[in-house]
Protein backbone atom coordinates (compact mmCIF):
# COMPACT_ATOMS: atom_id res chain seq x y z
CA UNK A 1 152.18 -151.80 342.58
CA UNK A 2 151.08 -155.18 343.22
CA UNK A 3 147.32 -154.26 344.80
CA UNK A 4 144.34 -156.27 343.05
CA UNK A 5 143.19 -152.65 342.15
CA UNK A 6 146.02 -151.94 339.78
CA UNK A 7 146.42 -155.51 338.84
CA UNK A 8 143.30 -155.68 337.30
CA UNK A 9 141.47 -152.52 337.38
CA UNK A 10 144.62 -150.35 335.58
CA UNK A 11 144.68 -152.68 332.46
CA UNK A 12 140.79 -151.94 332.01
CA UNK A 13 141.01 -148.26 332.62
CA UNK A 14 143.63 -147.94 330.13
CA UNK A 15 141.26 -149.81 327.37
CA UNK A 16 138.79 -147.34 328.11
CA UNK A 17 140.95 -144.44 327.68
CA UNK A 18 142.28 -145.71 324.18
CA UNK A 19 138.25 -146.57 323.26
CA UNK A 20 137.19 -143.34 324.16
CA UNK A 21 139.70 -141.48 322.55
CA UNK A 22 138.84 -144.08 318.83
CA UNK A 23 135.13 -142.76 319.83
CA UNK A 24 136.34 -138.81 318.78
CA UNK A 25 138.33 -139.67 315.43
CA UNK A 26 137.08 -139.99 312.46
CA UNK A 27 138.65 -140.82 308.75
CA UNK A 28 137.86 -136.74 307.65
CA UNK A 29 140.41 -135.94 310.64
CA UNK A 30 142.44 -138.49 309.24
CA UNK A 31 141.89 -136.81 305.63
CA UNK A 32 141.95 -133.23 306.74
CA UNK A 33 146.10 -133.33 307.12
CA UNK A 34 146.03 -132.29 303.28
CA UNK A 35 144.52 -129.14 303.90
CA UNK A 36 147.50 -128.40 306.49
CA UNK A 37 150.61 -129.66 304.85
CA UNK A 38 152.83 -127.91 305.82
CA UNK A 39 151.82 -127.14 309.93
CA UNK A 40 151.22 -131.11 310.26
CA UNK A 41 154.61 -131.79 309.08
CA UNK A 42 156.20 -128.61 311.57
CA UNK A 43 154.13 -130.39 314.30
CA UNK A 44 155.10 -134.21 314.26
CA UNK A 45 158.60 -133.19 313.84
CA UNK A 46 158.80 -131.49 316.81
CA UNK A 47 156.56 -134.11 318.30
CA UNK A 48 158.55 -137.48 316.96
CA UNK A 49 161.99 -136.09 317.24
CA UNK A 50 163.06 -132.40 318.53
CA UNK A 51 161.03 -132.92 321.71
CA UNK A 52 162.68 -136.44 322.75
CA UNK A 53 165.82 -135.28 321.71
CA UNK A 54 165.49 -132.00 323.94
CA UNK A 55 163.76 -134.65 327.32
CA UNK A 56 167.56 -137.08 326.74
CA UNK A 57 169.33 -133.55 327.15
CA UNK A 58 167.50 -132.36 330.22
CA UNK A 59 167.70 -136.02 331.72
CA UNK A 60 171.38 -136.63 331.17
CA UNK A 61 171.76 -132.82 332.15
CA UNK A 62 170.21 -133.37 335.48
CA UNK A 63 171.64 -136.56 336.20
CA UNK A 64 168.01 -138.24 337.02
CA UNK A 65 167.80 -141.93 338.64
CA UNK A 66 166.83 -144.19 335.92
CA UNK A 67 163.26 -144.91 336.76
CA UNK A 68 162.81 -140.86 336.89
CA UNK A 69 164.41 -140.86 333.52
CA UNK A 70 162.10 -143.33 331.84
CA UNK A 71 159.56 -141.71 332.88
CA UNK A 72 160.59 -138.22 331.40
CA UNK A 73 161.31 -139.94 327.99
CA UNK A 74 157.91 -142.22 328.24
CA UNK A 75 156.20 -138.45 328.56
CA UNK A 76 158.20 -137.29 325.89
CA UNK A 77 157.04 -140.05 323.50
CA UNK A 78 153.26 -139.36 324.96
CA UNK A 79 150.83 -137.80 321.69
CA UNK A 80 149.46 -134.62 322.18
CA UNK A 81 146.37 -134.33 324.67
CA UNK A 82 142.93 -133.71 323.99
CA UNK A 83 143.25 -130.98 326.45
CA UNK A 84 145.11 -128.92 323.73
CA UNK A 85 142.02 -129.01 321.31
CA UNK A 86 140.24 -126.93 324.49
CA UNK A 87 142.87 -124.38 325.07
CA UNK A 88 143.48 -124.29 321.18
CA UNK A 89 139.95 -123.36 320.78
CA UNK A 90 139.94 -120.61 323.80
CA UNK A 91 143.05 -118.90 322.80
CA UNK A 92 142.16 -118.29 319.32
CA UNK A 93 144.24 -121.61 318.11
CA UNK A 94 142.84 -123.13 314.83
CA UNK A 95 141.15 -126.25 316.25
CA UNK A 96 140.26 -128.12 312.84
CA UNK A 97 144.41 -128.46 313.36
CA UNK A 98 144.66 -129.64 316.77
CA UNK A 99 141.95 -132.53 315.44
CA UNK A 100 144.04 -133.64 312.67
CA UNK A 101 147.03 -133.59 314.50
CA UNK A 102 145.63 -135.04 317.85
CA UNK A 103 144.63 -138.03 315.24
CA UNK A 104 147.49 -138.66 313.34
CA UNK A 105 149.25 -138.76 316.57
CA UNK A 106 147.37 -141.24 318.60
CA UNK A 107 147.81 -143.80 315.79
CA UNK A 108 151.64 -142.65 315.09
CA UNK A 109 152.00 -143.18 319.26
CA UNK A 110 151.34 -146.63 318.35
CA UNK A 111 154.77 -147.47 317.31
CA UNK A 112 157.07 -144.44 318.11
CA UNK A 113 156.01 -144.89 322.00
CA UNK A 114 156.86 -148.58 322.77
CA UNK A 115 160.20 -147.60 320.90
CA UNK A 116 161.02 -145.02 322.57
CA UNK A 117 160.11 -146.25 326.09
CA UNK A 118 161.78 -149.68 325.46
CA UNK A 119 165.31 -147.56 324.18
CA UNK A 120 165.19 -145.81 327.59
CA UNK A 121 164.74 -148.90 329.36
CA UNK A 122 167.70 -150.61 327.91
CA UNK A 123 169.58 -147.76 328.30
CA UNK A 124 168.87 -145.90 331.81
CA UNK A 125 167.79 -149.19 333.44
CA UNK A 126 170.51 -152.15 331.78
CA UNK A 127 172.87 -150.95 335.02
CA UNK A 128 170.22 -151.37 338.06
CA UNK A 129 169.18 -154.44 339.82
CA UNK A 130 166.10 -153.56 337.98
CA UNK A 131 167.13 -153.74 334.72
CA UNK A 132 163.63 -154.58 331.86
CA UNK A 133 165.84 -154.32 328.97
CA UNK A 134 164.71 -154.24 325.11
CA UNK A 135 161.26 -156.49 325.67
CA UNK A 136 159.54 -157.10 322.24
CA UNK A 137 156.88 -158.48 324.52
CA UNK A 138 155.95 -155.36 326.67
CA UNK A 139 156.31 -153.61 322.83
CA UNK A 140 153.54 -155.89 321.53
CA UNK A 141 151.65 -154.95 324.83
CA UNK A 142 151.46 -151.19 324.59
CA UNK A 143 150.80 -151.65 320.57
CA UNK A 144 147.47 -153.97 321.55
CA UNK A 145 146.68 -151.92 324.68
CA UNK A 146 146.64 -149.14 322.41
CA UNK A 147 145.68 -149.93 319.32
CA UNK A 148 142.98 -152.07 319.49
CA UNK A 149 140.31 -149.94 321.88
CA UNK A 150 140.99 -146.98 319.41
CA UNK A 151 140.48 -148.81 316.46
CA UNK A 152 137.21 -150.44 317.92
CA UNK A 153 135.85 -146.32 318.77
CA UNK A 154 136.24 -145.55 315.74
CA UNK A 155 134.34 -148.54 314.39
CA UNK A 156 131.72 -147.99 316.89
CA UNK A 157 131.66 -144.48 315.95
CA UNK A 158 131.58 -145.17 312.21
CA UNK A 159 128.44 -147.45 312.75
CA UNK A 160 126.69 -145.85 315.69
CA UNK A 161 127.88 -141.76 315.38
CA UNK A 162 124.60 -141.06 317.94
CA UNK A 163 125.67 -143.38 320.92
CA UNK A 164 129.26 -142.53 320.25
CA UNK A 165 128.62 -138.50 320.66
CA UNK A 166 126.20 -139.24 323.65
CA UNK A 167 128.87 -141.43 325.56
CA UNK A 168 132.03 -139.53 324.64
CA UNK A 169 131.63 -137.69 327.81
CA UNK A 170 130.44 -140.93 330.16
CA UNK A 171 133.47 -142.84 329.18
CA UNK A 172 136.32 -139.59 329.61
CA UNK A 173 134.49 -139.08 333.47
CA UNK A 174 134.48 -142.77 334.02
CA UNK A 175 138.18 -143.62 332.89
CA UNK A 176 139.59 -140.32 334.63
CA UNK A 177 137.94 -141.00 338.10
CA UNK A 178 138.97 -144.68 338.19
CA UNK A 179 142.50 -143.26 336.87
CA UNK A 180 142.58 -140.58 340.19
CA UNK A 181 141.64 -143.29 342.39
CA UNK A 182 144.54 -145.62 341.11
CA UNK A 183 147.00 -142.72 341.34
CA UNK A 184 145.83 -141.80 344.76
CA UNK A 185 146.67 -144.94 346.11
CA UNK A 186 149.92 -145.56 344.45
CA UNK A 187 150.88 -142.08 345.80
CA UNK A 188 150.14 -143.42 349.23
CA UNK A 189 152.18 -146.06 349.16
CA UNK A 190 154.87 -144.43 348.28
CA UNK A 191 154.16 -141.60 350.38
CA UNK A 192 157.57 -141.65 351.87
CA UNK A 193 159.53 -140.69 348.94
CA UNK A 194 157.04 -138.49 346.95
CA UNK A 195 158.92 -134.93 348.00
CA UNK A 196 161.81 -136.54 347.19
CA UNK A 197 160.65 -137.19 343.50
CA UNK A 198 159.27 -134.01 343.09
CA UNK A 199 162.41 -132.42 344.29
CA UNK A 200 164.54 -134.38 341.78
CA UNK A 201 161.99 -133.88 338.83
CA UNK A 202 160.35 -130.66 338.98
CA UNK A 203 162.83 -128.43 337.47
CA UNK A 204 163.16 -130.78 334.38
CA UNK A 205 159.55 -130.73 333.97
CA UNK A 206 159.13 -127.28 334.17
CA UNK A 207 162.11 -127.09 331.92
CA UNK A 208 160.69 -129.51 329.47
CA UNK A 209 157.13 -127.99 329.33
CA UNK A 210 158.29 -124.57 328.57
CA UNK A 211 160.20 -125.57 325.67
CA UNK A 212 157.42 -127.47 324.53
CA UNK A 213 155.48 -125.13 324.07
CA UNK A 214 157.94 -122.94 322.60
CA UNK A 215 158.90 -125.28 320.14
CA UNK A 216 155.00 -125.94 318.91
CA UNK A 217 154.70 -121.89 318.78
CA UNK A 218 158.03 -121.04 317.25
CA UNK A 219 159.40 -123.61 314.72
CA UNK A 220 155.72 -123.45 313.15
CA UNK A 221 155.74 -119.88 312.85
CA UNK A 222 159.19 -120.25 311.61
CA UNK A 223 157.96 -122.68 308.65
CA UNK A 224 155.68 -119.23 307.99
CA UNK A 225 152.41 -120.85 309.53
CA UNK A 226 149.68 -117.86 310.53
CA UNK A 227 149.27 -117.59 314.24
CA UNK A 228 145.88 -119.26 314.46
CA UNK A 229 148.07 -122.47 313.37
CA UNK A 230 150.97 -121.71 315.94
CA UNK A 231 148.40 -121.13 318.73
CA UNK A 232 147.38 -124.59 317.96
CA UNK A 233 151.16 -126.78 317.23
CA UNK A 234 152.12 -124.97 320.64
CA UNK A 235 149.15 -126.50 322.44
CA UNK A 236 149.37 -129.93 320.70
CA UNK A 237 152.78 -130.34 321.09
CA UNK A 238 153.08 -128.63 324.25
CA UNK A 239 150.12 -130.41 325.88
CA UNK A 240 151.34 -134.29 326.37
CA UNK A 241 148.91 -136.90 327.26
CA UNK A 242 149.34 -137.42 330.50
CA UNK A 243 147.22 -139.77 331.32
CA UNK A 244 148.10 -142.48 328.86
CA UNK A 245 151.59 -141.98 330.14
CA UNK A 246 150.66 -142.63 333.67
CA UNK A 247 148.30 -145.61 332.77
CA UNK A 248 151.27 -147.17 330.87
CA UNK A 249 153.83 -146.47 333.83
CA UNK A 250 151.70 -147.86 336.79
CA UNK A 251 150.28 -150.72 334.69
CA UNK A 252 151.33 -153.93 336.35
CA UNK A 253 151.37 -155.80 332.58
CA UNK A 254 153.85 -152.72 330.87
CA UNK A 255 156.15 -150.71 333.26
CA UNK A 256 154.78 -151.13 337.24
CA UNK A 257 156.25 -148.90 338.65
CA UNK A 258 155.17 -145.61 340.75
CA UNK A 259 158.35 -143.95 339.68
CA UNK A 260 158.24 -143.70 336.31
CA UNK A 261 154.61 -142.26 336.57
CA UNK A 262 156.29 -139.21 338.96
CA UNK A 263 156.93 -136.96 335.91
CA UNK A 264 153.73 -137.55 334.31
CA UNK A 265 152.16 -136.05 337.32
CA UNK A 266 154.12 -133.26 338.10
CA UNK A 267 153.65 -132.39 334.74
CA UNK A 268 150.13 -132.83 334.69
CA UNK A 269 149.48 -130.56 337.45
CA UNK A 270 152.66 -127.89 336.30
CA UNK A 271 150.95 -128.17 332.23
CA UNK A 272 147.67 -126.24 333.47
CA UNK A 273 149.35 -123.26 334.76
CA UNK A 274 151.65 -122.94 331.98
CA UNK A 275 149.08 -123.19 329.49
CA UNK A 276 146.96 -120.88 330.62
CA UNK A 277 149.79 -118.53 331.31
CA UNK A 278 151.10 -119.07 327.56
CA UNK A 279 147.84 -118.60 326.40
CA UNK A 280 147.16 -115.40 327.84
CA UNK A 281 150.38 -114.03 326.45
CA UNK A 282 149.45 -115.51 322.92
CA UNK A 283 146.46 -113.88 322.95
CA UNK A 284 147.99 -110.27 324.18
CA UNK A 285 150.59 -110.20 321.78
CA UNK A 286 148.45 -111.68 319.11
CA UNK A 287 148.27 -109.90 315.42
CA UNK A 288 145.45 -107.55 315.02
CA UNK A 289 142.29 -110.21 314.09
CA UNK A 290 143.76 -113.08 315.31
CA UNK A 291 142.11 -113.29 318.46
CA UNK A 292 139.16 -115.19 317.26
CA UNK A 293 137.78 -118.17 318.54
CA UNK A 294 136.13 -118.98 315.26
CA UNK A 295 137.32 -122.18 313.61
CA UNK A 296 137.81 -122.53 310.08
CA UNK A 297 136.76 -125.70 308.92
CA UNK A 298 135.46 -127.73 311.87
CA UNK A 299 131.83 -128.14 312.63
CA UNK A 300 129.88 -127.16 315.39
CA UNK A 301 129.25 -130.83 316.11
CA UNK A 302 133.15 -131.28 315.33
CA UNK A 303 133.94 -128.63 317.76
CA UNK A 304 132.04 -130.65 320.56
CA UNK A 305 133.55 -134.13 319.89
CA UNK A 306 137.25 -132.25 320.52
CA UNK A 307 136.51 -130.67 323.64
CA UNK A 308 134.38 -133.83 324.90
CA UNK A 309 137.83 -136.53 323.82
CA UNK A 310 138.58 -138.52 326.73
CA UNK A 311 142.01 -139.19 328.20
CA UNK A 312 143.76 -136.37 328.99
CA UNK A 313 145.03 -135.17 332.48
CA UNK A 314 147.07 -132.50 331.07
């Protein structure tokens, strides 16, 4: 992972990512998590701490090498994708949800991801030749990688809401193309081992995916949330952002490494079929009326801005 292309291109695509992801929030999404109490809380729970806890059990159950397992637990730690405000709104989800929580996650990501990543470091990696150890450097990195281009989208799209909504879509096909072309090569150059990684990963992601989405579905219906609201927690936190976790795992100046982007990509590709699938389910054993793909409380404007949110692979 030493190519001029990731060396300098990576870092850049990243900061787009993050900018165009600031250029789809606003402060109402921000303010909105009042008018969901209760769902919000079910879904950053499950988000912050059931689903990393349930990755650590599949990756110590499996026995994975430790660059495989840091990069389960760095997709674990991944906020919701954007993605899951699409499938949200086709299954009948409530999508004035998914924005609130898609929000309060990117900016909670900030500090719960470097944490998380930099814990599994220390711990799967201290015993390798390889060993990155508890960095508050590479911490600081991820924080201004992160939080600075979404802070600066939402500036721009506090003071220019017209160019923001007209290049939402620009930046997301501009970041995501220069993103396939980085992951393309890395793949190649590691070429040899790829099956291999699959092999070793693709159970646990499977395994990891489906109780993500169970988890969004169930515990929220289990804290007596309607199913609209449960369509949309299973989708958020069932729908990690795979292409921030990839970014940060083949990024020369955080993690560098091919491996630890493996799961993010399996997953990527395994997330679309299982969505679907679980949507299609949700939606045929769905209470009578709940089918709709209305959404209370969003905009038709606001319903554009989620579907159009860059950075998502999955």
């Amino acid at each position: 992972m030493d190519s001029p292309l990731t060396a300098y291109l990576l870092p850049a695509v990243l900061a787009v990512i993050m900018y165009g992801l600031g250029l789809g929030l606003t402060v109402a999404d921000f303010r909105r998590v009042a008018a969901y109490p209760r769902p919000t809380a079910v879904a950053l729970c499950c988000q912050l701490v059931l689903l990393p806890a349930a990755c650590l059990g599949l990756v110590l159950a499996f026995d994975l090498g430790p660059e495989l397992a840091v990069g389960m637990m760095l997709l674990a730690a991944s906020p919701g994708g954007t993605m899951a405000n699409i499938f949200s709104h086709l299954f009948g989800g409530d999508v004035a949800l998914n924005v609130t929580l898609t929000a309060i996650n990117s900016v909670i990501a900030v500090v719960t991801l470097p944490i998380v990543v930099n814990l599994s470091l220390d711990h799967f990696m201290s015993g390798t030749d390889e060993a990155l150890g508890l960095r508050f450097d590479k911490t600081l990195q991820v924080f201004l990688v992160v939080l600075v281009p979404v802070a600066a989208g939402m500036f721009t799209r506090h003071r220019r809401p017209g160019f923001a909504e007209r290049s939402t879509r620009a930046v997301k096909v501009t970041a995501v193309a220069a993103l396939v072309v980085i992951i393309v090569v890395a793949v190649v150059a590691e070429r040899n081992n790829v099956v291999g990684y699959l092999a070793d990963v693709g159970l646990v992601v499977v395994l990891f995916a489906t109780i993500s989405l169970a988890t969004g579905y169930g515990a929220t219906r289990l804290a007596r949330g309607d199913h609209r609201q449960s369509v949309a927690t299973c989708f958020e936190v069932g729908m990690h952002n795979t292409t921030l976790s990839m970014a940060i795992a083949l990024s020369p100046s955080l993690l560098d490494s091919t491996r630890m982007a493996i799961p993010s990509a399996v997953y990527a590709v395994v997330m679309f079929v299982m969505a679907l699938s679980t949507g299609f389910l949700l939606r045929r054993f769905a209470p009578g009326g709940s089918t709709t793909t209305g959404v209370a409380g969003v905009t038709p404007l606001e319903q554009r801005q989620s579907a159009d949110e860059p950075g998502d692979l999955a």
